[in-house]
Each structure stands twice: as C-alpha cells, then as structure tokens.
C-alpha atoms as a PDB file:
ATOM      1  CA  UNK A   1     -21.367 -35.261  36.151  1.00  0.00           C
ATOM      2  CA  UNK A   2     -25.158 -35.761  34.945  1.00  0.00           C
ATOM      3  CA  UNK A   3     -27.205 -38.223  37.058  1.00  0.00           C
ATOM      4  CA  UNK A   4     -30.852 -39.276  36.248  1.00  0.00           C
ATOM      5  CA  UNK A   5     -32.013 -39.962  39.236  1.00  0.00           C
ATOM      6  CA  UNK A   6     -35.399 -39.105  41.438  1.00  0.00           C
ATOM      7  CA  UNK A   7     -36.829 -35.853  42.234  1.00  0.00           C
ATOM      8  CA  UNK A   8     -39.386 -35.671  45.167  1.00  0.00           C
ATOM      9  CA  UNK A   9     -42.802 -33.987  45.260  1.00  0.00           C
ATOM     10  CA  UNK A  10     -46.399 -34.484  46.799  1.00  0.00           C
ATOM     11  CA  UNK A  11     -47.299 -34.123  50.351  1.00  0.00           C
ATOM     12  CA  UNK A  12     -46.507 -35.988  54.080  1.00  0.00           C
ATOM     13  CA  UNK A  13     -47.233 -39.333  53.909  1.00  0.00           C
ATOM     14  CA  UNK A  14     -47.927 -39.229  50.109  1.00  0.00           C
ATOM     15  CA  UNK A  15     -44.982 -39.494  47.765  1.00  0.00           C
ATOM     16  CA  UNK A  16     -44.465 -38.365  43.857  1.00  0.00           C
ATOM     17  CA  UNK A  17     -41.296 -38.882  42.636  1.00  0.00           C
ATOM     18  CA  UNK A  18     -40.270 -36.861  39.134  1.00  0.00           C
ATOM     19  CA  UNK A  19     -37.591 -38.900  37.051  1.00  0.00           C
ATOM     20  CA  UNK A  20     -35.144 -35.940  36.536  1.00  0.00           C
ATOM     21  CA  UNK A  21     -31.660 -35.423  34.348  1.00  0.00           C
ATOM     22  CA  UNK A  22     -29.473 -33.064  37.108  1.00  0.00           C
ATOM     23  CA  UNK A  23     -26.104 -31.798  37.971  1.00  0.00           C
ATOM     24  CA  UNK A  24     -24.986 -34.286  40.614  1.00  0.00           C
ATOM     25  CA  UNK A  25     -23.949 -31.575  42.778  1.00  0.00           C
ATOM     26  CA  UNK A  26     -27.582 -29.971  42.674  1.00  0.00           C
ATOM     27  CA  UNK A  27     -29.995 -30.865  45.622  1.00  0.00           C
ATOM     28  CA  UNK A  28     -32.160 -33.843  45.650  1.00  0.00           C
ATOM     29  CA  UNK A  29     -35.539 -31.682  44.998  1.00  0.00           C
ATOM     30  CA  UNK A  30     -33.736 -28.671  43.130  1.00  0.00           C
ATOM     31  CA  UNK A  31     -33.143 -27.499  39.655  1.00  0.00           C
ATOM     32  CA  UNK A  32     -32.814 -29.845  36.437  1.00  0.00           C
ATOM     33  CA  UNK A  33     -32.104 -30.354  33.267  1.00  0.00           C
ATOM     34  CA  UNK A  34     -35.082 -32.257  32.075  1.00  0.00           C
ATOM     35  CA  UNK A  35     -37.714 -34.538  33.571  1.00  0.00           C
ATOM     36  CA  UNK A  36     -38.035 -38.014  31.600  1.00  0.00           C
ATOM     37  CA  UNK A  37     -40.732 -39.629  33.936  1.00  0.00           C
ATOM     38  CA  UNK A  38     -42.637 -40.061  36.952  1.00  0.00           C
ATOM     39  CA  UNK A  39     -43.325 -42.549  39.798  1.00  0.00           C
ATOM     40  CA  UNK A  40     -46.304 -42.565  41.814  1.00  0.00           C
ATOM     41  CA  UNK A  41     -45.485 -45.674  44.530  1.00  0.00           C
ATOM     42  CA  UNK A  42     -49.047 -44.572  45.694  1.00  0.00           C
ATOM     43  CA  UNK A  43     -50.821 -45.584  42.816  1.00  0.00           C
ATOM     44  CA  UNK A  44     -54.274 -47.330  42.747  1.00  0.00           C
ATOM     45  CA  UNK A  45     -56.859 -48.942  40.909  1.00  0.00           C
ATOM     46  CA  UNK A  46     -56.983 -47.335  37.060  1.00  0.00           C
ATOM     47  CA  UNK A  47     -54.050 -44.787  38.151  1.00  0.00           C
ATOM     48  CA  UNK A  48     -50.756 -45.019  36.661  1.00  0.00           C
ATOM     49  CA  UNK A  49     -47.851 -45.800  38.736  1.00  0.00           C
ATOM     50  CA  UNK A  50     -44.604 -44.941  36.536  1.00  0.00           C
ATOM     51  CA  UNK A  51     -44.232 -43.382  32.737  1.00  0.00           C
ATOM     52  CA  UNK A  52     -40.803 -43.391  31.587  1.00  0.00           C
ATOM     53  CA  UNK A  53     -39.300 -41.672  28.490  1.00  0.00           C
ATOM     54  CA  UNK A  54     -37.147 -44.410  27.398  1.00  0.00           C
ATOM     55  CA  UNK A  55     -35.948 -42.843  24.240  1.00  0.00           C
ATOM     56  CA  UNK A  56     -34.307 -39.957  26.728  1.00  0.00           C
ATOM     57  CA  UNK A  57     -33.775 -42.033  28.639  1.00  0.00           C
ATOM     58  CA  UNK A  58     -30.962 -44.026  26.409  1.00  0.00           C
ATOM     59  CA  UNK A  59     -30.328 -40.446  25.110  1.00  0.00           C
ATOM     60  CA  UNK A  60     -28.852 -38.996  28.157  1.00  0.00           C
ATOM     61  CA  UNK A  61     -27.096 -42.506  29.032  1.00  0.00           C
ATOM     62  CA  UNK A  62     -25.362 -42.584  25.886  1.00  0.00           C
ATOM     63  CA  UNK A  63     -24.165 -39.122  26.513  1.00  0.00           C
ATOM     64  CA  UNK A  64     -22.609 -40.162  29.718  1.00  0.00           C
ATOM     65  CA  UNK A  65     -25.065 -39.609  32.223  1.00  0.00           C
ATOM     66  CA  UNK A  66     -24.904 -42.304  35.264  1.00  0.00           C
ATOM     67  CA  UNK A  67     -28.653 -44.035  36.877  1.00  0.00           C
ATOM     68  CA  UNK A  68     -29.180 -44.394  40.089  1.00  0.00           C
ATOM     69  CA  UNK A  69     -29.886 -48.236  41.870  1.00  0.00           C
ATOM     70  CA  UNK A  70     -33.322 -46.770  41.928  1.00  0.00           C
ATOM     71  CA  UNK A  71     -34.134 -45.235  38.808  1.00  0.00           C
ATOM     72  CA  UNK A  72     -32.277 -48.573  37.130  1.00  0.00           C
ATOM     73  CA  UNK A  73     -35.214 -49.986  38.860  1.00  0.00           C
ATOM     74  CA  UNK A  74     -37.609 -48.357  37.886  1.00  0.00           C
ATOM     75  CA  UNK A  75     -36.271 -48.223  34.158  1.00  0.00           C
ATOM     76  CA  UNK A  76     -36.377 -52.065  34.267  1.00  0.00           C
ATOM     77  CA  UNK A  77     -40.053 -52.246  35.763  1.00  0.00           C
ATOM     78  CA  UNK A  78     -41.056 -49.805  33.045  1.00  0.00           C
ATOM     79  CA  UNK A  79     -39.005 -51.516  29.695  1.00  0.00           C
ATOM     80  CA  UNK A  80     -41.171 -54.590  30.941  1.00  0.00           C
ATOM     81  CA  UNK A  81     -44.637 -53.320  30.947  1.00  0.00           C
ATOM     82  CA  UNK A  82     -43.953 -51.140  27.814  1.00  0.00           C
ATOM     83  CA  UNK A  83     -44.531 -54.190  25.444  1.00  0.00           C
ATOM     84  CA  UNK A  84     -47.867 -55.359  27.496  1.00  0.00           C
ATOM     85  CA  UNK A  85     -49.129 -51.447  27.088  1.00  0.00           C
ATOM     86  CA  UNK A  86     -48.333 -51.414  23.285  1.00  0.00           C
ATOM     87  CA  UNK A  87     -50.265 -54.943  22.909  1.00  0.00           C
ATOM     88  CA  UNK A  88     -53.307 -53.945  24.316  1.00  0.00           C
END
C-alpha cells in the first residue's frame, strides 16, 4: 500500500518534516516515491511553515494512496491558507 505521510529531517531539537508518497512497509525516514511538501513546525517571522502540492496531492489519493491523521492535518491547514496566498 502507498501512504503519504511525513518524512523527518533537520537536527536535535529542530524538526523538518518532508511530505513524502512511500511504500508503507519502508522506514519512517527512508526511501520514497515522491515528496509533495514540507513542514517546518519551527517556522518564524517571514519563514514559511508548510507548502503542499495539492494537485499531487489529490493525484496520489485518487490512485489509492491512504493520509496519515497528520498529514490530513496538515493538508487541511494548507487548502485553507492557499486561497489567502493567491489573494494577496
């Protein structure tokens, strides 16, 4: 099965998460099929905290692939802000 789910990076105490299509029965940080995104939880000031590829995104979902809790999080923060970015 194909999961999108989150891919870990960055050093101790200071998390980067990829957003990553994988083989469920890969490891959390190992290989994948594509990357669609990225969350920064550390974000500040002019940074930016999550970019999502929401065209893959309903790509790979219509092909089957499952989200995690998380990433249907995340997805649903993003789809949000999306129409405030393409305002301004």
């Amino acid at each position: 099965m194909v999961v999108i789910r989150l891919s870990r990076g960055g050093a101790k105490a200071r998390p980067f998460f990829n957003i990553v299509v994988a083989d469920k029965r890969t490891r959390r940080d190992g290989r994948f099929i594509e990357r669609v995104g990225f969350y920064n939880p550390r974000a500040t000031g002019g940074e930016e905290s999550i970019r999502v590829a929401l065209d893959r995104i309903t790509y790979w979902t219509s092909v089957g692939a499952q989200t995690s809790p998380t990433v249907d999080r995340l997805i649903a923060q993003a789809a949000k802000a999306a129409p405030a970015a393409a305002a301004a």
